[in-house]
PDB file of N, CA and C in Angstrom:
ATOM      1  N   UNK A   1      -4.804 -42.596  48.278  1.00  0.00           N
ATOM      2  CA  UNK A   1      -4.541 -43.460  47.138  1.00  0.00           C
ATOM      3  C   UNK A   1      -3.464 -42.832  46.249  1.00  0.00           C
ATOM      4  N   UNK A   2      -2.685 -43.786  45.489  1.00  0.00           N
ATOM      5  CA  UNK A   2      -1.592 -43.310  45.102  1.00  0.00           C
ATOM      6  C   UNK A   2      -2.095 -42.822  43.362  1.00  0.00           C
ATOM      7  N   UNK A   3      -1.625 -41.693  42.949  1.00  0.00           N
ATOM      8  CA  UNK A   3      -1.412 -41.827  41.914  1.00  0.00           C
ATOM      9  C   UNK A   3      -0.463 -42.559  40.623  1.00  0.00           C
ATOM     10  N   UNK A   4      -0.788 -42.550  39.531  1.00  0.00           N
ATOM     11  CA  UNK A   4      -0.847 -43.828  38.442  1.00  0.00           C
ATOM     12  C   UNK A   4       0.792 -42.846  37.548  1.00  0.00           C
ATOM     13  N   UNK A   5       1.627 -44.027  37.562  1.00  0.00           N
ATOM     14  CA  UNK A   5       2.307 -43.876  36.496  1.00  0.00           C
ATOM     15  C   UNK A   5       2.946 -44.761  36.139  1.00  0.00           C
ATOM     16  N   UNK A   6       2.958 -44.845  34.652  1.00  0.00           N
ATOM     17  CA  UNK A   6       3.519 -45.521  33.666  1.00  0.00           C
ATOM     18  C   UNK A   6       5.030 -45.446  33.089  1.00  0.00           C
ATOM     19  N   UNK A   7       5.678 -46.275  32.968  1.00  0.00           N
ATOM     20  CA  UNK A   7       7.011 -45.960  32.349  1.00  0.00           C
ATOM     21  C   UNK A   7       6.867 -47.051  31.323  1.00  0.00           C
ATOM     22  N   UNK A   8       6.837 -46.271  29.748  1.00  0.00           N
ATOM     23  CA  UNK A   8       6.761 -47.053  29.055  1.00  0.00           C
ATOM     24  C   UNK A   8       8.460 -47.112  28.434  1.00  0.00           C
ATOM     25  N   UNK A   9       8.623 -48.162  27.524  1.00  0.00           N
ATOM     26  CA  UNK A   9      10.063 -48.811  26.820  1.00  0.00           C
ATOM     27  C   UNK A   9      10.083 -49.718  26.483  1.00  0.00           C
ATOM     28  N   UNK A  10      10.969 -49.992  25.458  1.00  0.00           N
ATOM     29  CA  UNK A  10      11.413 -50.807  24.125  1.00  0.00           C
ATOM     30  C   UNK A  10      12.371 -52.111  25.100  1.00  0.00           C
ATOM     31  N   UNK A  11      13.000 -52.161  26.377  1.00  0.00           N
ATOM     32  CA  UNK A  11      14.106 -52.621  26.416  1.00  0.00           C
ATOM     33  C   UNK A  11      15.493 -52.199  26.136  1.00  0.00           C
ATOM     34  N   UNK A  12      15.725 -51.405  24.797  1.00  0.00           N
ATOM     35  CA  UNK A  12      17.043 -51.003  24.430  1.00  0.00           C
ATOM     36  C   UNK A  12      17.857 -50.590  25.590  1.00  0.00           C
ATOM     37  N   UNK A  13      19.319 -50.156  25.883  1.00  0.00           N
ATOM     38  CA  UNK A  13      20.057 -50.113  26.825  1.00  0.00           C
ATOM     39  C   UNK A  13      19.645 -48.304  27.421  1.00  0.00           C
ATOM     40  N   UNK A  14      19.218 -47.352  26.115  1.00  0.00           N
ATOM     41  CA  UNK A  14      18.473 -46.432  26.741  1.00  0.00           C
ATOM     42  C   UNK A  14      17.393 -46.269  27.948  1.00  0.00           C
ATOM     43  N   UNK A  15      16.601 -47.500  27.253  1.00  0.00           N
ATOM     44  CA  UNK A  15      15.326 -47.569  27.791  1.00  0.00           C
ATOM     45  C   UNK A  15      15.822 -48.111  29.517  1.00  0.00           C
ATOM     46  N   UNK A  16      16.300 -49.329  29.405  1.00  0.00           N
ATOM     47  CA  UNK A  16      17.279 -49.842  30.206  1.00  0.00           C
ATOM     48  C   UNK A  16      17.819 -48.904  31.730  1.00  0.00           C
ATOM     49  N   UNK A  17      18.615 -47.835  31.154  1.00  0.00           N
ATOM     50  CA  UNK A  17      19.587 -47.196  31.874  1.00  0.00           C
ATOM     51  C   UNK A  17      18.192 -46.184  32.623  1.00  0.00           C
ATOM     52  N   UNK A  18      17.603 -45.700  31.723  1.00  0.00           N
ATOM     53  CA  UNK A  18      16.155 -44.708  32.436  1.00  0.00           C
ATOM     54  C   UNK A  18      15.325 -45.511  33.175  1.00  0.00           C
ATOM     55  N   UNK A  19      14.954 -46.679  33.360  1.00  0.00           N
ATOM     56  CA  UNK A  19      14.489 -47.590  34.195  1.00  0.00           C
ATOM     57  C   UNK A  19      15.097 -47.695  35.557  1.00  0.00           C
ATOM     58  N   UNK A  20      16.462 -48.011  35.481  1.00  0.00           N
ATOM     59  CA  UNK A  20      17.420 -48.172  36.566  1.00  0.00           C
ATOM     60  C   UNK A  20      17.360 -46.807  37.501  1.00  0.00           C
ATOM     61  N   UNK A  21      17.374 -45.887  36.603  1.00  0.00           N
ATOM     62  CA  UNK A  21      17.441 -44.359  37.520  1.00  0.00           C
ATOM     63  C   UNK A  21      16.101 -43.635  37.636  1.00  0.00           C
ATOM     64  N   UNK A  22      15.704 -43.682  36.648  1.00  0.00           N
ATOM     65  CA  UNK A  22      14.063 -42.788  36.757  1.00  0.00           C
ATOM     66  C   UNK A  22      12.911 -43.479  37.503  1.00  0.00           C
ATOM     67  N   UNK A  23      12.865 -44.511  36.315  1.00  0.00           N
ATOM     68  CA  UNK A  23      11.559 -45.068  36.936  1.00  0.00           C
ATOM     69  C   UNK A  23      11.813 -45.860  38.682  1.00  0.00           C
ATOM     70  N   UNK A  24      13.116 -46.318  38.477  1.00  0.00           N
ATOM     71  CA  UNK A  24      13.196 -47.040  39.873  1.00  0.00           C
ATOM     72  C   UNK A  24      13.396 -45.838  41.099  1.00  0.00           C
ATOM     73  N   UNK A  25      13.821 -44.450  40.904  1.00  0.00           N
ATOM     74  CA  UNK A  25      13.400 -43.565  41.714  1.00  0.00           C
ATOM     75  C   UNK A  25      12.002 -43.263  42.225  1.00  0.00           C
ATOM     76  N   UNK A  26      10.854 -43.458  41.295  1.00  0.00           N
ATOM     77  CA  UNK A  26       9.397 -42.613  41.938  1.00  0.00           C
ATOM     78  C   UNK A  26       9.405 -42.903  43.058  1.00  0.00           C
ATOM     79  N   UNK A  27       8.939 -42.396  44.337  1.00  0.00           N
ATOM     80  CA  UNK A  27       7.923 -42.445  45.288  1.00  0.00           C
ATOM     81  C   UNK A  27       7.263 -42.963  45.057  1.00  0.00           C
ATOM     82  N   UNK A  28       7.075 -44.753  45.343  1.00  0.00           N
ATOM     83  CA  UNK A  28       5.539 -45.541  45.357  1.00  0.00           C
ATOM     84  C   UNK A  28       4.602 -45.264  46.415  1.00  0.00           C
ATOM     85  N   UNK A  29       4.971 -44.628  47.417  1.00  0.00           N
ATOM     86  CA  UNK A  29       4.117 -44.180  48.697  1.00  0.00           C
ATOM     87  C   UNK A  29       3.111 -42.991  47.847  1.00  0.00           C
ATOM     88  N   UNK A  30       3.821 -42.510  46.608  1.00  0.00           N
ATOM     89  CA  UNK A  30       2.870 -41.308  45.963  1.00  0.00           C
ATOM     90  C   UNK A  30       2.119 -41.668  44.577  1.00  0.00           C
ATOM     91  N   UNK A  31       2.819 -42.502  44.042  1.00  0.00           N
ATOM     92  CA  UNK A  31       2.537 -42.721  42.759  1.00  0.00           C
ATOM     93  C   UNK A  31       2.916 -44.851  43.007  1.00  0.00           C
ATOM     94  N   UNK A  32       1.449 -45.128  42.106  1.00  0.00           N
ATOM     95  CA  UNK A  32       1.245 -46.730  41.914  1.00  0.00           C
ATOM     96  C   UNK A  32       2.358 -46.587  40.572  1.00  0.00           C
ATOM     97  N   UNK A  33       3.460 -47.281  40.321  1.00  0.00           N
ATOM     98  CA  UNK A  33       4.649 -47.446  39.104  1.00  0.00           C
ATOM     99  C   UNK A  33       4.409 -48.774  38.352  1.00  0.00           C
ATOM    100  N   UNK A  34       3.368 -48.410  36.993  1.00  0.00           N
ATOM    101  CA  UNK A  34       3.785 -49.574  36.077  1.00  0.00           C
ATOM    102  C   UNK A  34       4.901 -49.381  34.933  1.00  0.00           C
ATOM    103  N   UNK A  35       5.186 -50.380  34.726  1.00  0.00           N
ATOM    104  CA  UNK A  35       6.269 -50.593  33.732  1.00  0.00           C
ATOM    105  C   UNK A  35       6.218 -51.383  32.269  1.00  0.00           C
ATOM    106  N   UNK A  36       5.655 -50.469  31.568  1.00  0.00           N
ATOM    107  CA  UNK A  36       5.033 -51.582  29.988  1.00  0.00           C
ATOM    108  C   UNK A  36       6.292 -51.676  28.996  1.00  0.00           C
ATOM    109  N   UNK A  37       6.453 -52.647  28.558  1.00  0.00           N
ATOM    110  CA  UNK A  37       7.655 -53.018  27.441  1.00  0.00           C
ATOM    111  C   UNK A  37       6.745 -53.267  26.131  1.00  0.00           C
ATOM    112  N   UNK A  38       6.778 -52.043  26.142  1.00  0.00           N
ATOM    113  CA  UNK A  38       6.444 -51.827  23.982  1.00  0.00           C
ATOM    114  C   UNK A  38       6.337 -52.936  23.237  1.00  0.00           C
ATOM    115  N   UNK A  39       7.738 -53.497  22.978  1.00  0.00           N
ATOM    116  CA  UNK A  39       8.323 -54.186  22.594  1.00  0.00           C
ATOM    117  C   UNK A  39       7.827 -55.527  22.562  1.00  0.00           C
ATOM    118  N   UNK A  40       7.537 -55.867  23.733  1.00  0.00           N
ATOM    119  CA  UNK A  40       6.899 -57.211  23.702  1.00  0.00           C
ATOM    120  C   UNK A  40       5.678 -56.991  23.807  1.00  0.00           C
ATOM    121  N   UNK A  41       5.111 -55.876  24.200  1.00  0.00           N
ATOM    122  CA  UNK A  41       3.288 -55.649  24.481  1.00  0.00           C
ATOM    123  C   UNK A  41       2.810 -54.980  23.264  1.00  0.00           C
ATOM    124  N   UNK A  42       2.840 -55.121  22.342  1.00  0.00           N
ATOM    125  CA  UNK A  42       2.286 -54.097  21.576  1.00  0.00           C
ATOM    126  C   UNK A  42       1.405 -53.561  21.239  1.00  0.00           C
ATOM    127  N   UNK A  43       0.190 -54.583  21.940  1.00  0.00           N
ATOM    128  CA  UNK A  43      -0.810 -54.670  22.205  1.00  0.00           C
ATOM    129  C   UNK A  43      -1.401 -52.767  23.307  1.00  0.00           C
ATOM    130  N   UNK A  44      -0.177 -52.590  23.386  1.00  0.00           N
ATOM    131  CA  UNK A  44      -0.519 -51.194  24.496  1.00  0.00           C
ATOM    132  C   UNK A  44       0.276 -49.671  23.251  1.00  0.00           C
ATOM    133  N   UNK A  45       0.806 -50.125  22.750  1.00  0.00           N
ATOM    134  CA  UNK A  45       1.400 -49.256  21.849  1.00  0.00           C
ATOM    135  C   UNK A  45       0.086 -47.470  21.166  1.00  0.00           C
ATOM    136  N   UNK A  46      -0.669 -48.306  21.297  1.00  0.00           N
ATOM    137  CA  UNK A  46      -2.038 -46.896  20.961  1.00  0.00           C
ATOM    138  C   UNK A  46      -2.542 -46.220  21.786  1.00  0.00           C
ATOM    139  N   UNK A  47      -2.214 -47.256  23.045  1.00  0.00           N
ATOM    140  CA  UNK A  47      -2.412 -46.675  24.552  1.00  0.00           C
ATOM    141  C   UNK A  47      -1.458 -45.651  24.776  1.00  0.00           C
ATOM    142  N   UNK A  48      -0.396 -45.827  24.873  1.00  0.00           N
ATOM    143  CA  UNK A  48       1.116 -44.806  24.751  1.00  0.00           C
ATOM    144  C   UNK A  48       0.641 -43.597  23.758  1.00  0.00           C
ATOM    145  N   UNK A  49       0.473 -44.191  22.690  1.00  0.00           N
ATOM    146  CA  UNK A  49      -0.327 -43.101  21.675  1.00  0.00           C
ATOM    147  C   UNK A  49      -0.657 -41.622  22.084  1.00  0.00           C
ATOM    148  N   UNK A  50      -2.106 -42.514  22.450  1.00  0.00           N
ATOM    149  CA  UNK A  50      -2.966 -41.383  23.068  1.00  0.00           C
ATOM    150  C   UNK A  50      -2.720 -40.954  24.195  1.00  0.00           C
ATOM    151  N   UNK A  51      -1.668 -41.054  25.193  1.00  0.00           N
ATOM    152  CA  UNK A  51      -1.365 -40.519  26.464  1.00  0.00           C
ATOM    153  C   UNK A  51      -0.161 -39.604  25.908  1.00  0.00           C
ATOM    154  N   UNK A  52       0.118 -39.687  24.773  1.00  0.00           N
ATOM    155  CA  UNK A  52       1.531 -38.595  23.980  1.00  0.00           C
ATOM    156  C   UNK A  52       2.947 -38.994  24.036  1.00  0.00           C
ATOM    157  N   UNK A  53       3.220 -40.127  23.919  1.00  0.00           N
ATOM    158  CA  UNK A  53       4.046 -40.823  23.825  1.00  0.00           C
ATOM    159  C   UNK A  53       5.161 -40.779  22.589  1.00  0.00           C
ATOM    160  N   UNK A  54       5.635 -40.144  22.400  1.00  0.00           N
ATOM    161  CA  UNK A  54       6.007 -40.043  20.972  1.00  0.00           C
ATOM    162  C   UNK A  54       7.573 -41.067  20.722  1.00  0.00           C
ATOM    163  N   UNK A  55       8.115 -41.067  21.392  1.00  0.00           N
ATOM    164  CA  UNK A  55       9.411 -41.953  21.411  1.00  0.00           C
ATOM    165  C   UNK A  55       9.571 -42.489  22.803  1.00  0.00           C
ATOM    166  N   UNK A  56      10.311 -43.695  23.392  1.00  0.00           N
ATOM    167  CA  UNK A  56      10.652 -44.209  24.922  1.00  0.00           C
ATOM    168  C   UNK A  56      11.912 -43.885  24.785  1.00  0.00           C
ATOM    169  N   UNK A  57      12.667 -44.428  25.914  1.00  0.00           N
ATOM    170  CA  UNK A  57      11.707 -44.438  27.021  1.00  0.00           C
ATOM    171  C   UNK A  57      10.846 -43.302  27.179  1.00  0.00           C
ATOM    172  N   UNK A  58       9.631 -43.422  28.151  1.00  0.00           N
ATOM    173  CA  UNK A  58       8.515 -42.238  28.277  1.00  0.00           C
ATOM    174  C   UNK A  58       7.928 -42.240  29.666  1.00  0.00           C
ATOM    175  N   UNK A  59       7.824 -41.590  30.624  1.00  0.00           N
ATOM    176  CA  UNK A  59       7.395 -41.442  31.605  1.00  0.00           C
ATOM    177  C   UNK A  59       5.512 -40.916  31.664  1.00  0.00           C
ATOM    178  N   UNK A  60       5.367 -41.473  31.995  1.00  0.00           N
ATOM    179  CA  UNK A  60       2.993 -40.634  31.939  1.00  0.00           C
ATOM    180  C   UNK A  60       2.810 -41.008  33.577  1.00  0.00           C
ATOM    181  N   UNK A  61       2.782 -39.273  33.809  1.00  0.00           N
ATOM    182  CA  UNK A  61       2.108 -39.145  35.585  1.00  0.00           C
ATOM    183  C   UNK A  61       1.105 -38.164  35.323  1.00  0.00           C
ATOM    184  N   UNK A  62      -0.185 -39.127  35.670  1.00  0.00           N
ATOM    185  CA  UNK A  62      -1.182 -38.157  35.841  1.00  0.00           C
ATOM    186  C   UNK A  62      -1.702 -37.664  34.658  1.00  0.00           C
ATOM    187  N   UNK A  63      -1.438 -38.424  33.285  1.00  0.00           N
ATOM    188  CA  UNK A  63      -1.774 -37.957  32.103  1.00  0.00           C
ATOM    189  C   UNK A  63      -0.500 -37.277  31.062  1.00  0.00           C
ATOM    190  N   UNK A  64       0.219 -36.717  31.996  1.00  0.00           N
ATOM    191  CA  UNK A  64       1.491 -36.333  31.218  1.00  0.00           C
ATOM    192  C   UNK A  64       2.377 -36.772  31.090  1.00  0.00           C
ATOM    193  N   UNK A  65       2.746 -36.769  29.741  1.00  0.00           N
ATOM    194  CA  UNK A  65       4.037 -37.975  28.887  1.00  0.00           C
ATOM    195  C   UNK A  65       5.176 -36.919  29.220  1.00  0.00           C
ATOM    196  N   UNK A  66       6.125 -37.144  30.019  1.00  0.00           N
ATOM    197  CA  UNK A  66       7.853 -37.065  29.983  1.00  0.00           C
ATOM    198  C   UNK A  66       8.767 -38.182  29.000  1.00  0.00           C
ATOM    199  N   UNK A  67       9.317 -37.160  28.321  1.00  0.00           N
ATOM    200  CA  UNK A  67      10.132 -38.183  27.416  1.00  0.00           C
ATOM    201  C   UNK A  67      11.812 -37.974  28.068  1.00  0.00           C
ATOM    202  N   UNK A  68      12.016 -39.106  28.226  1.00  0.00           N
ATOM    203  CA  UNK A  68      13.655 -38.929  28.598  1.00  0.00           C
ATOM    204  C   UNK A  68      14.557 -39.642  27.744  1.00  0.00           C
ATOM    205  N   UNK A  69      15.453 -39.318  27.553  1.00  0.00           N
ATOM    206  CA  UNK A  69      16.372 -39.292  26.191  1.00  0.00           C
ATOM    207  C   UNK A  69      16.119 -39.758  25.153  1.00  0.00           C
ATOM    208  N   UNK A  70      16.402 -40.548  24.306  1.00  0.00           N
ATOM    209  CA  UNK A  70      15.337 -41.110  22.868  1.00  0.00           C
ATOM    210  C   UNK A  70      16.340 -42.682  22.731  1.00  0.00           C
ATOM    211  N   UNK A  71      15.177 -43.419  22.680  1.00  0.00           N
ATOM    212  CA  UNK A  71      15.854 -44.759  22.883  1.00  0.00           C
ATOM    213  C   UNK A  71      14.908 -45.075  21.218  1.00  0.00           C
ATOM    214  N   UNK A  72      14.031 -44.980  21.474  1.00  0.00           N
ATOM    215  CA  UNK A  72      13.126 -45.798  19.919  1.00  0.00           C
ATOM    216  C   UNK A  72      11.799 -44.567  19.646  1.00  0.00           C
ATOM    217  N   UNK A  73      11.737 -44.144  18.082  1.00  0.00           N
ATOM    218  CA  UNK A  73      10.686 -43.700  18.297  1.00  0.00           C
ATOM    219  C   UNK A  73       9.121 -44.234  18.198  1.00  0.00           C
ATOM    220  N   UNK A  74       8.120 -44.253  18.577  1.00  0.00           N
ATOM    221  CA  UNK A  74       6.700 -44.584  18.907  1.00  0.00           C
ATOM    222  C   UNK A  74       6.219 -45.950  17.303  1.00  0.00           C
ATOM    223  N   UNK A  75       6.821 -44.951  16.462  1.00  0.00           N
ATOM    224  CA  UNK A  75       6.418 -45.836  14.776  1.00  0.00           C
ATOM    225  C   UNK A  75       7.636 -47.212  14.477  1.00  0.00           C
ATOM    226  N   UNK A  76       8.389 -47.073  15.501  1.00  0.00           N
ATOM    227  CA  UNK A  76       9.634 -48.068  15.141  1.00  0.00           C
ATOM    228  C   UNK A  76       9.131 -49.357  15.856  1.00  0.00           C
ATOM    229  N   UNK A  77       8.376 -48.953  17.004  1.00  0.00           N
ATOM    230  CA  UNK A  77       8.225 -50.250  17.620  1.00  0.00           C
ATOM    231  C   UNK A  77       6.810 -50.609  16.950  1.00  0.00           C
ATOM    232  N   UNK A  78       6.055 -50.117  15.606  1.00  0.00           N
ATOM    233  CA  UNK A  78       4.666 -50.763  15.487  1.00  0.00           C
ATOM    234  C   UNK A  78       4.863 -51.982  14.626  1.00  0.00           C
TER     235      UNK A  78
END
């Protein structure tokens, strides 16, 4: 079974450009790849929270938040 990761983001052209290269790189044969948009979900925004999310785009494998470059921080999108 694959392990779980999340790529969370705002949309912005940051968020955008790390989607195109990061997230669309994982290994799905290793890792199940969801993709939450902040932005319109906000409803998940506390979820991001508590997994350590502090600005997106944000990568969470396995519990751990990777932040890759800074597109929005965590309080901008509440």
């Amino acid at each position: 079974m694959a392990s779980k990761a999340i790529f969370y983001h705002a949309g912005c052209p940051v968020c955008v450009s790390a989607e195109n290269t990061v997230a669309d790189a994982i290994d799905t044969s290793k890792y199940s790849v969801e993709k939450v948009h902040l932005g319109t979900d906000k409803g998940r925004i506390a979820e991001a929270e508590a997994a350590g999310v502090k600005s997106v785009p944000a990568l969470v494998i396995d519990g751990a938040a990777f932040h890759i470059n800074f597109g929005a921080g965590i309080d901008d999108l509440k």
